[in-house]
C-alpha atoms as a PDB file:
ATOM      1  CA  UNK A   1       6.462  17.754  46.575  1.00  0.00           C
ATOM      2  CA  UNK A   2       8.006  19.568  43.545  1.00  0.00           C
ATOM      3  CA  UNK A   3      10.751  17.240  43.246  1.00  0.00           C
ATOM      4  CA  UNK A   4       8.096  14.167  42.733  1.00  0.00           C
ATOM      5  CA  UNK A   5       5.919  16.612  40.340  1.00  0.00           C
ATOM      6  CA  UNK A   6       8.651  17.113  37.771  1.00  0.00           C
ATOM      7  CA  UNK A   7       9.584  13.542  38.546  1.00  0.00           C
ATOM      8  CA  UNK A   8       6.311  12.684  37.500  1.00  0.00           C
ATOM      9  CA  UNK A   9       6.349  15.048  34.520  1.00  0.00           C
ATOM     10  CA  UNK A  10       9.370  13.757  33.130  1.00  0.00           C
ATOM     11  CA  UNK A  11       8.340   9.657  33.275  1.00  0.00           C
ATOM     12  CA  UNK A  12       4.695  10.949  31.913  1.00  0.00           C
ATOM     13  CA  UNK A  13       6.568  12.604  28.602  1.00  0.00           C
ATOM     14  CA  UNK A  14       9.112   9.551  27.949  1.00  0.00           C
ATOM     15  CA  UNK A  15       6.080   7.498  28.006  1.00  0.00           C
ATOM     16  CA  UNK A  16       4.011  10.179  25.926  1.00  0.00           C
ATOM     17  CA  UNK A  17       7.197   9.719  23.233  1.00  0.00           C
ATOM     18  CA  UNK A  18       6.869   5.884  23.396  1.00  0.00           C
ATOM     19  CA  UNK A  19       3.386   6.110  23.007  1.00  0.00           C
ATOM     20  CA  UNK A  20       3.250   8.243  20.031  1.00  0.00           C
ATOM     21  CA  UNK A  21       6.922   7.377  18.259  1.00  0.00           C
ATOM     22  CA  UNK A  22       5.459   4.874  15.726  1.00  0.00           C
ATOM     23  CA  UNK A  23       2.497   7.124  14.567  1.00  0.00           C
ATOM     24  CA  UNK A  24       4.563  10.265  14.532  1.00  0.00           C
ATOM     25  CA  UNK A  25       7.468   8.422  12.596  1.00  0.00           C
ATOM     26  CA  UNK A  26       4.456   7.063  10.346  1.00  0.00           C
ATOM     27  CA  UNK A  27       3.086  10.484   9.707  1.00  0.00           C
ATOM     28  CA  UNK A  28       6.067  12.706   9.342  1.00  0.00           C
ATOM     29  CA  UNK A  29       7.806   9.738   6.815  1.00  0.00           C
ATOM     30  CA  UNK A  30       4.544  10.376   4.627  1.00  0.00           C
ATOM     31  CA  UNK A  31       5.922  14.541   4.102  1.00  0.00           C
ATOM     32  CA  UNK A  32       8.728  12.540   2.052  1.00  0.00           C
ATOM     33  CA  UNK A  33       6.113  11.611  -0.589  1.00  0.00           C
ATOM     34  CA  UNK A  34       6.650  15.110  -2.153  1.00  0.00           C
ATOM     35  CA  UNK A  35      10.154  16.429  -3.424  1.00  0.00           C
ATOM     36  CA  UNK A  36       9.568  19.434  -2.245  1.00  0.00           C
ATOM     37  CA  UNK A  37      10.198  18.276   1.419  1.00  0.00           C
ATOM     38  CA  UNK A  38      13.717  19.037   2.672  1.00  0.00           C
ATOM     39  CA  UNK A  39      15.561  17.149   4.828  1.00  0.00           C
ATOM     40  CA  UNK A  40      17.663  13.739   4.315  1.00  0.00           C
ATOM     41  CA  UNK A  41      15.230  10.620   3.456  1.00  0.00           C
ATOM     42  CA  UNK A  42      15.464   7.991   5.635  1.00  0.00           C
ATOM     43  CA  UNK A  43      16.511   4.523   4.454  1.00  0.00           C
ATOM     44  CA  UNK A  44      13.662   2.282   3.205  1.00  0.00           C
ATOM     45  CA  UNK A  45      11.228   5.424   2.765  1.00  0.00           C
ATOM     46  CA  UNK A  46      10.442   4.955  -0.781  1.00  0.00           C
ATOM     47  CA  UNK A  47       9.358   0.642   0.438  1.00  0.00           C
ATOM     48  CA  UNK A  48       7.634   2.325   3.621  1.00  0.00           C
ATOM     49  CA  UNK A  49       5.558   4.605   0.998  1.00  0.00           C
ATOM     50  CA  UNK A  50       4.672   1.626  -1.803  1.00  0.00           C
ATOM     51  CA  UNK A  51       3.715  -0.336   1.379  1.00  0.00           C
ATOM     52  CA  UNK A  52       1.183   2.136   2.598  1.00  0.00           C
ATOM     53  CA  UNK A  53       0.274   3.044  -0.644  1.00  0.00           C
ATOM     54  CA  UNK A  54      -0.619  -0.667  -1.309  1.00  0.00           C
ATOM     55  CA  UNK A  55      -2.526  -0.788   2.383  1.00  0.00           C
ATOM     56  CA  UNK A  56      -4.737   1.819   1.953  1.00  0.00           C
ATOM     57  CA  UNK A  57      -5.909   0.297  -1.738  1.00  0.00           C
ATOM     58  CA  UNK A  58      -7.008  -2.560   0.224  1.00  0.00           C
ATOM     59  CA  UNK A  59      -8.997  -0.782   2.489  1.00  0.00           C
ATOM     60  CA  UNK A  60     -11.930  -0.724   0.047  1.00  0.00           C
ATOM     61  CA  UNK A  61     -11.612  -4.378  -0.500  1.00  0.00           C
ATOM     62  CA  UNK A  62     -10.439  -6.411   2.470  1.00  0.00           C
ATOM     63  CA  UNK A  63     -12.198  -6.360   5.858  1.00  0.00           C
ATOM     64  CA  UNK A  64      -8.908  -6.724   8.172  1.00  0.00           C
ATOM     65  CA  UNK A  65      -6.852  -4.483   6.240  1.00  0.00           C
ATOM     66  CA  UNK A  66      -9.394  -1.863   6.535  1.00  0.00           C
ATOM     67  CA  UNK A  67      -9.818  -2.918  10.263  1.00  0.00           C
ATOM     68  CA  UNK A  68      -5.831  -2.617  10.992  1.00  0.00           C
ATOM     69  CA  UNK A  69      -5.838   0.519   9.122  1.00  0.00           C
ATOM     70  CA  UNK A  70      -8.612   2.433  11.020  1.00  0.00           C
ATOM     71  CA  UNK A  71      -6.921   0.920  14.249  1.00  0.00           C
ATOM     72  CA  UNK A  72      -3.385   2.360  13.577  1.00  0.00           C
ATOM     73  CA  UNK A  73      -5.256   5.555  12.040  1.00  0.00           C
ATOM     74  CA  UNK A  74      -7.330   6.993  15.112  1.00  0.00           C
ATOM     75  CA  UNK A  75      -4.585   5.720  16.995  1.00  0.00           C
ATOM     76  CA  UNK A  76      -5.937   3.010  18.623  1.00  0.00           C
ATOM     77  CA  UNK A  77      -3.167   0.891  17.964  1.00  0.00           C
ATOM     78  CA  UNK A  78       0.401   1.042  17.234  1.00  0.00           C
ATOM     79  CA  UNK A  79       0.900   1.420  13.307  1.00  0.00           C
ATOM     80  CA  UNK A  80       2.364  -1.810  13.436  1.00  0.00           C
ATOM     81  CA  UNK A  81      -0.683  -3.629  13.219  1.00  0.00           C
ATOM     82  CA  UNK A  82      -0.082  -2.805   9.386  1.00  0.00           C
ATOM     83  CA  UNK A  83       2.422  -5.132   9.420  1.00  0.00           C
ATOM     84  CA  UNK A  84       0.044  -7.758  11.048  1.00  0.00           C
ATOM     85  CA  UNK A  85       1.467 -11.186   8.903  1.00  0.00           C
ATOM     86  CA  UNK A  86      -2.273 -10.959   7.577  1.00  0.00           C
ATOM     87  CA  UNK A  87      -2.085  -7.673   6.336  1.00  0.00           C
ATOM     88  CA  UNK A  88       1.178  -8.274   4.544  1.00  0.00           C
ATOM     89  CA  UNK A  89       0.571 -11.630   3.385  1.00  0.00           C
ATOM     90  CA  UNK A  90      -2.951  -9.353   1.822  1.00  0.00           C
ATOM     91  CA  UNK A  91      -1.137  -6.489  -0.030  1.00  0.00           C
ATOM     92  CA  UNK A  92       1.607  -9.314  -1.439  1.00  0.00           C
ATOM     93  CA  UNK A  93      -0.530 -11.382  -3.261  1.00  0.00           C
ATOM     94  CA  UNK A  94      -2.757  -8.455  -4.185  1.00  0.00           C
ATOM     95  CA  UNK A  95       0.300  -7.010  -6.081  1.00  0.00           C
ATOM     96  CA  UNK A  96       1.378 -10.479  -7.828  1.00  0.00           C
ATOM     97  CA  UNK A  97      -1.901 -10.665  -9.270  1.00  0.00           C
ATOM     98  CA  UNK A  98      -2.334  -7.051 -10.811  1.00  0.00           C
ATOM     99  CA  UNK A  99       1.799  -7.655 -12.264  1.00  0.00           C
ATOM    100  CA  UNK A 100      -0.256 -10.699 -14.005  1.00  0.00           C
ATOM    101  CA  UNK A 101      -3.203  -9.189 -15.077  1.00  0.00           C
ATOM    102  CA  UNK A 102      -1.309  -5.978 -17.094  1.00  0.00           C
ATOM    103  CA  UNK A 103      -2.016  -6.476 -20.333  1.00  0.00           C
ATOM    104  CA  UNK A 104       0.343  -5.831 -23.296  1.00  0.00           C
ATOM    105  CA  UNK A 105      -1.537  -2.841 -25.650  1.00  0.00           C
ATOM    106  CA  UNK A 106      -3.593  -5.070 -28.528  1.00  0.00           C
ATOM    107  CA  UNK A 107      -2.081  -5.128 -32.047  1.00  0.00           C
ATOM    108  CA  UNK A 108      -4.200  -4.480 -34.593  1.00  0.00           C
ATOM    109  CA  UNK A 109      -3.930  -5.679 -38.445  1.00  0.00           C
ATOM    110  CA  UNK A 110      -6.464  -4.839 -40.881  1.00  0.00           C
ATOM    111  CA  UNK A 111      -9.986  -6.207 -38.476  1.00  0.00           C
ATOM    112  CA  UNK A 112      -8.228  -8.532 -36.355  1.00  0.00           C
ATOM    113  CA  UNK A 113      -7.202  -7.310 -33.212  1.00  0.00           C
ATOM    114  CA  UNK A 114      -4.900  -9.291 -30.966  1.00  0.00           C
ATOM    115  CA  UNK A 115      -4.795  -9.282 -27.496  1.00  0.00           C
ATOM    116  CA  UNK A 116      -2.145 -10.709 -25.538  1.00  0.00           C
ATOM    117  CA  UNK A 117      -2.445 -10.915 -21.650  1.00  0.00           C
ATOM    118  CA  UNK A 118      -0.887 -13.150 -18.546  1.00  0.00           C
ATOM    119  CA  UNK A 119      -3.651 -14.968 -16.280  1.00  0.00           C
ATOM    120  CA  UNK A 120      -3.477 -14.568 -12.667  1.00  0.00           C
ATOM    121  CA  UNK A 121      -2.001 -17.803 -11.246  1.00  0.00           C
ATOM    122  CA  UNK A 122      -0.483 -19.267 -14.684  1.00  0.00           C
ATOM    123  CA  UNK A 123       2.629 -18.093 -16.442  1.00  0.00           C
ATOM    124  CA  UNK A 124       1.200 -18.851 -19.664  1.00  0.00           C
ATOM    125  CA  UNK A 125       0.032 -16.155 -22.565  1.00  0.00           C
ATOM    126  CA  UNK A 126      -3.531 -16.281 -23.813  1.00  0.00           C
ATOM    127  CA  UNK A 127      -4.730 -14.078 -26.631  1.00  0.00           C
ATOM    128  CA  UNK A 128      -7.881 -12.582 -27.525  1.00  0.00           C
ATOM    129  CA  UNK A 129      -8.802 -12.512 -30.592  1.00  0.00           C
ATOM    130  CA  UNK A 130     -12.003  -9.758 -32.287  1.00  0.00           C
ATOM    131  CA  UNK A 131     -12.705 -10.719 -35.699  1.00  0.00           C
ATOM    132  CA  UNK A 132     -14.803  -7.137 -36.671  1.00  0.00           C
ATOM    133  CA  UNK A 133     -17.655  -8.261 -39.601  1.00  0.00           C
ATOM    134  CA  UNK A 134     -17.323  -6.496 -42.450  1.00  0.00           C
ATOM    135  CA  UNK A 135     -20.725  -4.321 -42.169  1.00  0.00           C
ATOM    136  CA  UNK A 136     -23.315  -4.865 -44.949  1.00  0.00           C
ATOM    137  CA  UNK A 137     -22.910  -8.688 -45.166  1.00  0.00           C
END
Protein backbone atom coordinates (compact mmCIF):
# COMPACT_ATOMS: atom_id res chain seq x y z
CA UNK A 1 0.00 0.00 0.00
CA UNK A 2 2.93 2.42 0.64
CA UNK A 3 4.76 1.36 -2.29
CA UNK A 4 1.60 2.45 -4.66
CA UNK A 5 1.20 5.78 -2.37
CA UNK A 6 4.63 7.16 -3.15
CA UNK A 7 4.11 5.65 -6.57
CA UNK A 8 1.26 7.74 -6.82
CA UNK A 9 3.00 10.76 -5.28
CA UNK A 10 5.75 10.73 -7.55
CA UNK A 11 3.52 10.47 -11.14
CA UNK A 12 1.11 13.26 -9.34
CA UNK A 13 4.37 15.80 -9.00
CA UNK A 14 5.91 15.05 -12.64
CA UNK A 15 2.55 15.89 -13.83
CA UNK A 16 2.22 18.92 -11.27
CA UNK A 17 5.80 20.12 -13.10
CA UNK A 18 4.26 19.61 -16.60
CA UNK A 19 1.35 21.32 -15.63
CA UNK A 20 2.86 24.37 -14.26
CA UNK A 21 6.45 24.49 -16.38
CA UNK A 22 5.20 27.06 -18.96
CA UNK A 23 3.63 29.52 -16.39
CA UNK A 24 6.46 29.16 -13.94
CA UNK A 25 9.12 29.61 -16.82
CA UNK A 26 6.74 32.64 -17.89
CA UNK A 27 6.79 34.17 -14.48
CA UNK A 28 10.26 33.66 -13.19
CA UNK A 29 11.72 34.94 -16.99
CA UNK A 30 9.72 38.27 -16.10
CA UNK A 31 12.41 38.75 -12.63
CA UNK A 32 14.96 39.31 -15.66
CA UNK A 33 13.20 42.61 -16.51
CA UNK A 34 15.28 44.28 -13.70
CA UNK A 35 19.23 44.28 -13.60
CA UNK A 36 19.26 43.79 -10.36
CA UNK A 37 18.26 40.05 -10.76
CA UNK A 38 21.23 37.66 -10.61
CA UNK A 39 21.59 34.75 -12.35
CA UNK A 40 22.57 34.00 -16.19
CA UNK A 41 19.71 35.32 -18.73
CA UNK A 42 18.40 32.90 -20.77
CA UNK A 43 18.64 33.16 -24.56
CA UNK A 44 15.81 35.10 -26.27
CA UNK A 45 14.76 36.82 -22.82
CA UNK A 46 15.07 40.31 -23.88
CA UNK A 47 12.37 39.07 -27.40
CA UNK A 48 10.31 37.01 -24.67
CA UNK A 49 10.02 40.49 -22.61
CA UNK A 50 9.22 43.02 -25.85
CA UNK A 51 6.72 40.22 -26.74
CA UNK A 52 4.82 40.37 -23.51
CA UNK A 53 5.35 43.80 -23.18
CA UNK A 54 3.63 44.29 -26.61
CA UNK A 55 0.68 41.61 -25.41
CA UNK A 56 -0.35 43.17 -22.52
CA UNK A 57 -0.66 46.81 -24.51
CA UNK A 58 -3.17 45.07 -26.49
CA UNK A 59 -5.13 43.97 -23.81
CA UNK A 60 -6.93 47.32 -23.60
CA UNK A 61 -7.60 47.25 -27.25
CA UNK A 62 -8.16 43.83 -28.77
CA UNK A 63 -10.82 41.39 -27.51
CA UNK A 64 -8.75 37.98 -28.13
CA UNK A 65 -5.59 39.25 -26.96
CA UNK A 66 -7.14 40.27 -23.80
CA UNK A 67 -9.07 36.88 -23.84
CA UNK A 68 -5.65 34.74 -24.36
CA UNK A 69 -4.08 36.85 -21.83
CA UNK A 70 -6.58 36.40 -18.92
CA UNK A 71 -6.60 32.61 -20.02
CA UNK A 72 -2.77 32.06 -19.67
CA UNK A 73 -2.95 34.58 -16.56
CA UNK A 74 -5.36 32.73 -13.99
CA UNK A 75 -3.92 29.81 -15.43
CA UNK A 76 -6.50 28.49 -17.28
CA UNK A 77 -4.47 27.78 -20.11
CA UNK A 78 -1.00 27.11 -21.00
CA UNK A 79 0.85 30.57 -21.66
CA UNK A 80 1.11 29.49 -25.03
CA UNK A 81 -2.10 30.62 -26.06
CA UNK A 82 -0.06 34.01 -26.30
CA UNK A 83 1.45 32.74 -29.10
CA UNK A 84 -2.02 31.82 -30.62
CA UNK A 85 -1.11 32.82 -34.69
CA UNK A 86 -3.95 35.48 -33.87
CA UNK A 87 -2.35 36.96 -31.10
CA UNK A 88 0.96 37.29 -32.87
CA UNK A 89 -0.25 38.16 -36.16
CA UNK A 90 -2.17 41.21 -33.51
CA UNK A 91 0.94 42.58 -31.68
CA UNK A 92 2.98 42.48 -35.33
CA UNK A 93 1.02 44.70 -37.18
CA UNK A 94 0.24 46.76 -34.09
CA UNK A 95 4.04 47.52 -33.90
CA UNK A 96 4.50 48.28 -37.84
CA UNK A 97 1.98 50.82 -37.54
CA UNK A 98 3.22 52.85 -34.38
CA UNK A 99 7.20 52.54 -36.29
CA UNK A 100 4.99 54.54 -39.06
CA UNK A 101 3.18 56.82 -37.17
CA UNK A 102 6.52 58.36 -35.06
CA UNK A 103 6.80 61.53 -36.10
CA UNK A 104 10.07 63.44 -36.75
CA UNK A 105 10.09 66.68 -34.01
CA UNK A 106 8.50 69.82 -36.27
CA UNK A 107 10.99 72.47 -37.50
CA UNK A 108 10.13 75.68 -36.95
CA UNK A 109 11.26 78.96 -39.03
CA UNK A 110 10.05 82.26 -38.18
CA UNK A 111 5.70 81.22 -38.06
CA UNK A 112 5.85 78.32 -40.20
CA UNK A 113 6.12 75.20 -38.58
CA UNK A 114 6.83 72.02 -40.49
CA UNK A 115 5.79 68.80 -39.71
CA UNK A 116 7.07 65.82 -41.25
CA UNK A 117 5.47 62.35 -40.48
CA UNK A 118 5.15 58.63 -42.26
CA UNK A 119 1.38 57.37 -42.78
CA UNK A 120 0.48 54.05 -41.62
CA UNK A 121 0.33 51.78 -44.70
CA UNK A 122 2.36 54.17 -47.24
CA UNK A 123 6.07 54.75 -47.29
CA UNK A 124 5.61 58.15 -48.39
CA UNK A 125 6.36 61.59 -46.23
CA UNK A 126 3.54 64.07 -45.77
CA UNK A 127 4.08 67.39 -44.05
CA UNK A 128 2.02 69.59 -42.08
CA UNK A 129 2.22 72.76 -42.49
CA UNK A 130 0.77 75.87 -39.50
CA UNK A 131 0.96 79.14 -41.02
CA UNK A 132 0.52 81.28 -37.36
CA UNK A 133 -1.42 84.90 -38.39
CA UNK A 134 0.36 87.61 -37.46
CA UNK A 135 -2.10 88.92 -34.52
CA UNK A 136 -3.67 92.38 -35.04
CA UNK A 137 -4.42 91.95 -38.79
Amino acid sequence: MQQEASGFALRFQKALIKAVKGSWLLATGEDFRYPETEGKRPLGMGLLHWYTRRVNELTASNRLVKERFTQALHLYKSPLVLFDPRVVGAVLLKELASRRRKRVAPITQGSVTLTPSVQAGTSETRSEVLVEEPVGR
